[in-house]
PDB file of N, CA and C in Angstrom:
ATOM      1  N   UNK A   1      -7.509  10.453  13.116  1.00  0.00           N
ATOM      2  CA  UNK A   1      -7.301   9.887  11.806  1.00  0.00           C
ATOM      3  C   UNK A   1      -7.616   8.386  11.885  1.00  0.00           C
ATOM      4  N   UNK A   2      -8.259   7.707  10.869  1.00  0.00           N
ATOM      5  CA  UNK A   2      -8.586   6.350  10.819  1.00  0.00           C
ATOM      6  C   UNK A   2      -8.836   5.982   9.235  1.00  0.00           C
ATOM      7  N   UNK A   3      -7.754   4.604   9.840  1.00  0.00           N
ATOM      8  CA  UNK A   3      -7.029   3.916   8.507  1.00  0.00           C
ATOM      9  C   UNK A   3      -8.051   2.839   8.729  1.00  0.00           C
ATOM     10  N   UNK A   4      -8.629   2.332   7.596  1.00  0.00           N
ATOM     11  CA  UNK A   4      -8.538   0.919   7.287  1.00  0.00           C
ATOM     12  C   UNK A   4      -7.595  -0.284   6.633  1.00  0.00           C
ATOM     13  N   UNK A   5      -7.193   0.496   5.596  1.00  0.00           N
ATOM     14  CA  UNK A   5      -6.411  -0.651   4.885  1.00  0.00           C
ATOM     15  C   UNK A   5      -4.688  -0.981   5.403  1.00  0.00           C
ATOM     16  N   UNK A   6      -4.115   0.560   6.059  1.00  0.00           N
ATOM     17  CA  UNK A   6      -3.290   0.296   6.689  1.00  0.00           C
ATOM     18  C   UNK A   6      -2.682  -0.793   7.396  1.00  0.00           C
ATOM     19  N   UNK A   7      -3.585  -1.032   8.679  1.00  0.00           N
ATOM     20  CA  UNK A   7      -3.554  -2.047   9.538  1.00  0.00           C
ATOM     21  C   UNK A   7      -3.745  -3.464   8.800  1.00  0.00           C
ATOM     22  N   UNK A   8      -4.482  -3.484   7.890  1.00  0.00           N
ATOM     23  CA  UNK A   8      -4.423  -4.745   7.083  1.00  0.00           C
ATOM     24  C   UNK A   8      -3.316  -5.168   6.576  1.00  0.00           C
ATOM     25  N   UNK A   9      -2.475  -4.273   5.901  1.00  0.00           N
ATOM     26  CA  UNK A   9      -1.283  -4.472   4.950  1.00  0.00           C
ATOM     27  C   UNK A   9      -0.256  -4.715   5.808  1.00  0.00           C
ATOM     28  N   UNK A  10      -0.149  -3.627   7.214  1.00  0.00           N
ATOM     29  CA  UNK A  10       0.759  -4.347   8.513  1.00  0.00           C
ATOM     30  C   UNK A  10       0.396  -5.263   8.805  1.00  0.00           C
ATOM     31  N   UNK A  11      -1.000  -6.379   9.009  1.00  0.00           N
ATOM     32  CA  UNK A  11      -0.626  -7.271   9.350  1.00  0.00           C
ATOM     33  C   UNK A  11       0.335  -8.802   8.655  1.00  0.00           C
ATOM     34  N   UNK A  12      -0.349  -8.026   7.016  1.00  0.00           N
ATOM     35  CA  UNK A  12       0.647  -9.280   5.912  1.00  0.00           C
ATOM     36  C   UNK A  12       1.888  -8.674   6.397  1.00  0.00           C
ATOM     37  N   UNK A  13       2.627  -7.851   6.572  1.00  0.00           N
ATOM     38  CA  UNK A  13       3.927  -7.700   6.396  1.00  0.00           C
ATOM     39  C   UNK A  13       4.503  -6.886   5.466  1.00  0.00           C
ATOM     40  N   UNK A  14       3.467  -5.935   4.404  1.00  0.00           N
ATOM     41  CA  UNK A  14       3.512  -5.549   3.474  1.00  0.00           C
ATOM     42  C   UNK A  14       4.019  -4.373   3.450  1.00  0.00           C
ATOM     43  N   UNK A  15       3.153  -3.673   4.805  1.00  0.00           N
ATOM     44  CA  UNK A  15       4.339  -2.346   5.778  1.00  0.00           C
ATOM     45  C   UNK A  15       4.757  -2.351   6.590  1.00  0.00           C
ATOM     46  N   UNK A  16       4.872  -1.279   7.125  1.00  0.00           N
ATOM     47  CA  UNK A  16       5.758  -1.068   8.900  1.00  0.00           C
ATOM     48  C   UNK A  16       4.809   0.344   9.026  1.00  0.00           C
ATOM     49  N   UNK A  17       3.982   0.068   9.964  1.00  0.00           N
ATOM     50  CA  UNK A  17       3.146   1.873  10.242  1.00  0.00           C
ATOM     51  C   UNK A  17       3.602   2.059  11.711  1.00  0.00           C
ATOM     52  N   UNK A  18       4.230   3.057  11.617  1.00  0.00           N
ATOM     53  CA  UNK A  18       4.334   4.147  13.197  1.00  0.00           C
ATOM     54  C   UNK A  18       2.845   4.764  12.799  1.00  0.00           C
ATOM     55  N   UNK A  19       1.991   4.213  13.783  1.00  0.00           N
ATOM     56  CA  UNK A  19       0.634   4.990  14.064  1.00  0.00           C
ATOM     57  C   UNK A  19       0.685   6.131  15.178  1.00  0.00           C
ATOM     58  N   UNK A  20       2.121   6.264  15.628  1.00  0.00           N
ATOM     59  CA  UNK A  20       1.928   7.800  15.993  1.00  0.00           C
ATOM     60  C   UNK A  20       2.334   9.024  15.723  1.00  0.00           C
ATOM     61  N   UNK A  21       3.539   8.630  14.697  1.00  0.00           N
ATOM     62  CA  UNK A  21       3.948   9.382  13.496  1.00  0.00           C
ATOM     63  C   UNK A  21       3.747   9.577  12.264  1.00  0.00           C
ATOM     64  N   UNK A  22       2.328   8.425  11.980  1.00  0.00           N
ATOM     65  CA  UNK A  22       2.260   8.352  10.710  1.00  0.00           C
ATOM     66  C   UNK A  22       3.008   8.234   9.675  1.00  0.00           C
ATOM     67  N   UNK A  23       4.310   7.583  10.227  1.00  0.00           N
ATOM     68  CA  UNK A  23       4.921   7.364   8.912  1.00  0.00           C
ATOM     69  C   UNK A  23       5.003   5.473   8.213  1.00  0.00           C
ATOM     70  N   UNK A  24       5.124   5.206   6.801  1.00  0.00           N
ATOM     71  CA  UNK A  24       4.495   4.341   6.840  1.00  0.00           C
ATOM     72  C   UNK A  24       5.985   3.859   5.773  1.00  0.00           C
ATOM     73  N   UNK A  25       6.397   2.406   5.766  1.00  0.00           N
ATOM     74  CA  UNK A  25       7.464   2.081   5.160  1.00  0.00           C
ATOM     75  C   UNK A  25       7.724   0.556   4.602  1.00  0.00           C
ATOM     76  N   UNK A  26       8.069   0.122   3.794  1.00  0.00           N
ATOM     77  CA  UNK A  26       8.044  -1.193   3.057  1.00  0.00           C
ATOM     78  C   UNK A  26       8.289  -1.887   4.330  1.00  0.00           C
ATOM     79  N   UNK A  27       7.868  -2.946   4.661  1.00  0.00           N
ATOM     80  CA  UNK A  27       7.254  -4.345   5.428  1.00  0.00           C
ATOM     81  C   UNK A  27       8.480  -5.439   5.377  1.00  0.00           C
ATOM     82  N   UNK A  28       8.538  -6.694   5.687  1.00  0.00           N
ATOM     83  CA  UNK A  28       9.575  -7.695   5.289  1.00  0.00           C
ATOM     84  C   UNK A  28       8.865  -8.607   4.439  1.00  0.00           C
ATOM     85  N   UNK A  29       6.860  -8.492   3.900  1.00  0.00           N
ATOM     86  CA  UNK A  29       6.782  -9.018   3.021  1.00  0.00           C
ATOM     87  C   UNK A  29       6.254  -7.888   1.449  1.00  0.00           C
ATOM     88  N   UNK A  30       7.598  -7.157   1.427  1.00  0.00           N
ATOM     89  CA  UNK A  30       6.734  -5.967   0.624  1.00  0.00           C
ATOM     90  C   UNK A  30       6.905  -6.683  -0.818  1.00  0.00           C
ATOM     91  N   UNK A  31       7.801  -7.629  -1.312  1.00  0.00           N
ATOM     92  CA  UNK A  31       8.190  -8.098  -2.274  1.00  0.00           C
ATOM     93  C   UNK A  31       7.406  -8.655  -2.982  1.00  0.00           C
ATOM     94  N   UNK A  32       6.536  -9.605  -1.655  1.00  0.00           N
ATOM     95  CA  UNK A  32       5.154 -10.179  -2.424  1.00  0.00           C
ATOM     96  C   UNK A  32       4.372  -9.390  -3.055  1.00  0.00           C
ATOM     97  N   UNK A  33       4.252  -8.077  -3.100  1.00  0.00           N
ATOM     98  CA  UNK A  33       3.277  -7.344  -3.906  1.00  0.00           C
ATOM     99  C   UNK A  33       4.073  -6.322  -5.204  1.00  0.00           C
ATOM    100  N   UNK A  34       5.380  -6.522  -4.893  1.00  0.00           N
ATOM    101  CA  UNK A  34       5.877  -5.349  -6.002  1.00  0.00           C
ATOM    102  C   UNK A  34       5.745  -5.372  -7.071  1.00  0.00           C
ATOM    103  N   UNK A  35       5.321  -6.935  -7.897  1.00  0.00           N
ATOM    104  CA  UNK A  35       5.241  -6.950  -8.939  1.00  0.00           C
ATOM    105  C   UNK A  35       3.526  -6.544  -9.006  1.00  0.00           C
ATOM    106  N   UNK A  36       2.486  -6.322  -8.383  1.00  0.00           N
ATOM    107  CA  UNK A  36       1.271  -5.950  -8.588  1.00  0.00           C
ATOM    108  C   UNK A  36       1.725  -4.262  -8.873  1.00  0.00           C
ATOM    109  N   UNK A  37       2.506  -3.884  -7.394  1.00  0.00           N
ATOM    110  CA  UNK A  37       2.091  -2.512  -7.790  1.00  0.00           C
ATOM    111  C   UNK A  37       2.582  -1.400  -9.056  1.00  0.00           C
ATOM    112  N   UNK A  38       4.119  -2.468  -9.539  1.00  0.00           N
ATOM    113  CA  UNK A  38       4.955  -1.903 -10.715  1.00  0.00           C
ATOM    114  C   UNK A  38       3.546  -2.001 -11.955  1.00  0.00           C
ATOM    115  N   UNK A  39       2.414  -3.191 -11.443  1.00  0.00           N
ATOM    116  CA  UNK A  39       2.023  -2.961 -13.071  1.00  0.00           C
ATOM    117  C   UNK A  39       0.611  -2.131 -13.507  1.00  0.00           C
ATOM    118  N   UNK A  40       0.294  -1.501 -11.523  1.00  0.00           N
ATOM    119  CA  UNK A  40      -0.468  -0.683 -11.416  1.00  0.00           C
ATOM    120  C   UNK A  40      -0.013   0.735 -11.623  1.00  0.00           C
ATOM    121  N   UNK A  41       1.084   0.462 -11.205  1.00  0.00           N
ATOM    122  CA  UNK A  41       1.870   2.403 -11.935  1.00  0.00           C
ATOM    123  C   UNK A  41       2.277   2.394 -13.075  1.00  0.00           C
ATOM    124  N   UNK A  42       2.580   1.326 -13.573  1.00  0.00           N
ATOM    125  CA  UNK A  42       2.578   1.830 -15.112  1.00  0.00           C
ATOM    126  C   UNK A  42       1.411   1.545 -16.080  1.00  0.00           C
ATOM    127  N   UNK A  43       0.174   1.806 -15.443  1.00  0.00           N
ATOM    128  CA  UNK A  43      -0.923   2.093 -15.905  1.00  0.00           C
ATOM    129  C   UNK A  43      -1.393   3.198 -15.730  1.00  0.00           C
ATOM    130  N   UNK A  44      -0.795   3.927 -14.687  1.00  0.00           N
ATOM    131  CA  UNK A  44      -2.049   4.769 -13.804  1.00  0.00           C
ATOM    132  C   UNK A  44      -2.542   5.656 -14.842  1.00  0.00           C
ATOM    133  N   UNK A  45      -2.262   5.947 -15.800  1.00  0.00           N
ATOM    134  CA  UNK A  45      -3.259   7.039 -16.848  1.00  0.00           C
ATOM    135  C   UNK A  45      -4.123   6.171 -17.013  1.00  0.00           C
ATOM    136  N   UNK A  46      -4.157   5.227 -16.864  1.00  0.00           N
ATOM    137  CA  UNK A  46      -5.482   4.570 -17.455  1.00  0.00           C
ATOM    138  C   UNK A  46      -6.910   4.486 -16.794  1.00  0.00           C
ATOM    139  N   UNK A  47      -6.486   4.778 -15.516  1.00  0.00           N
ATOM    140  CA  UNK A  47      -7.314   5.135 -14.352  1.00  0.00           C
ATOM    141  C   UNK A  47      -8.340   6.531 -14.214  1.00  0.00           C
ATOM    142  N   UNK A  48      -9.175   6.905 -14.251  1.00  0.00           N
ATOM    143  CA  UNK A  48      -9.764   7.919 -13.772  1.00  0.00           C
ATOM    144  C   UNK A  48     -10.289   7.809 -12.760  1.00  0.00           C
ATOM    145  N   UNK A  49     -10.811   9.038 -11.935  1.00  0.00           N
ATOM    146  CA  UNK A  49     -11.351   9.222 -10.935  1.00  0.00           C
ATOM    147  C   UNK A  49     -12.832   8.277 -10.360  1.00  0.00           C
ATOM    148  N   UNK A  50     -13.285   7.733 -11.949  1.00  0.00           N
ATOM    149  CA  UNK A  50     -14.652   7.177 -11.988  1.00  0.00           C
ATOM    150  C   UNK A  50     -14.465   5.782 -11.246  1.00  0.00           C
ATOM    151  N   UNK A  51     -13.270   5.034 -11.434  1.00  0.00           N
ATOM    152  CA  UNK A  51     -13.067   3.521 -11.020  1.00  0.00           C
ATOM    153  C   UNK A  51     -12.758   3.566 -10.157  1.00  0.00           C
ATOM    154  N   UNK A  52     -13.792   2.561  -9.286  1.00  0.00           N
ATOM    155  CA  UNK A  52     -13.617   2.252  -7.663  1.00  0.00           C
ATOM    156  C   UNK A  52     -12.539   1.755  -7.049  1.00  0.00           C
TER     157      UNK A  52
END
């Protein structure tokens, strides 16, 4: 299995990845992004499959 963006987001701090369990869990800087991702889920219908 091979992540790209994973390892990126562990290195901000954004997660915590066990890469041998694959399990993956909020970071000590997950805060910095929560307000992006609250305003990406309360869009997501707006999204289709077509946008990159």
């Amino acid at each position: 299995m091979h992540h790209e963006h994973l390892p990126k987001l562990e290195v901000y701090g954004f997660i915590r990845w066990d890469k041998n369990t694959h399990e993956v869990e909020k970071g000590p800087a997950f805060d910095h992004i929560r307000p992006l991702l609250e305003v990406l889920d309360s869009h997501v219908a707006e999204f289709t499959d077509e946008w990159p």
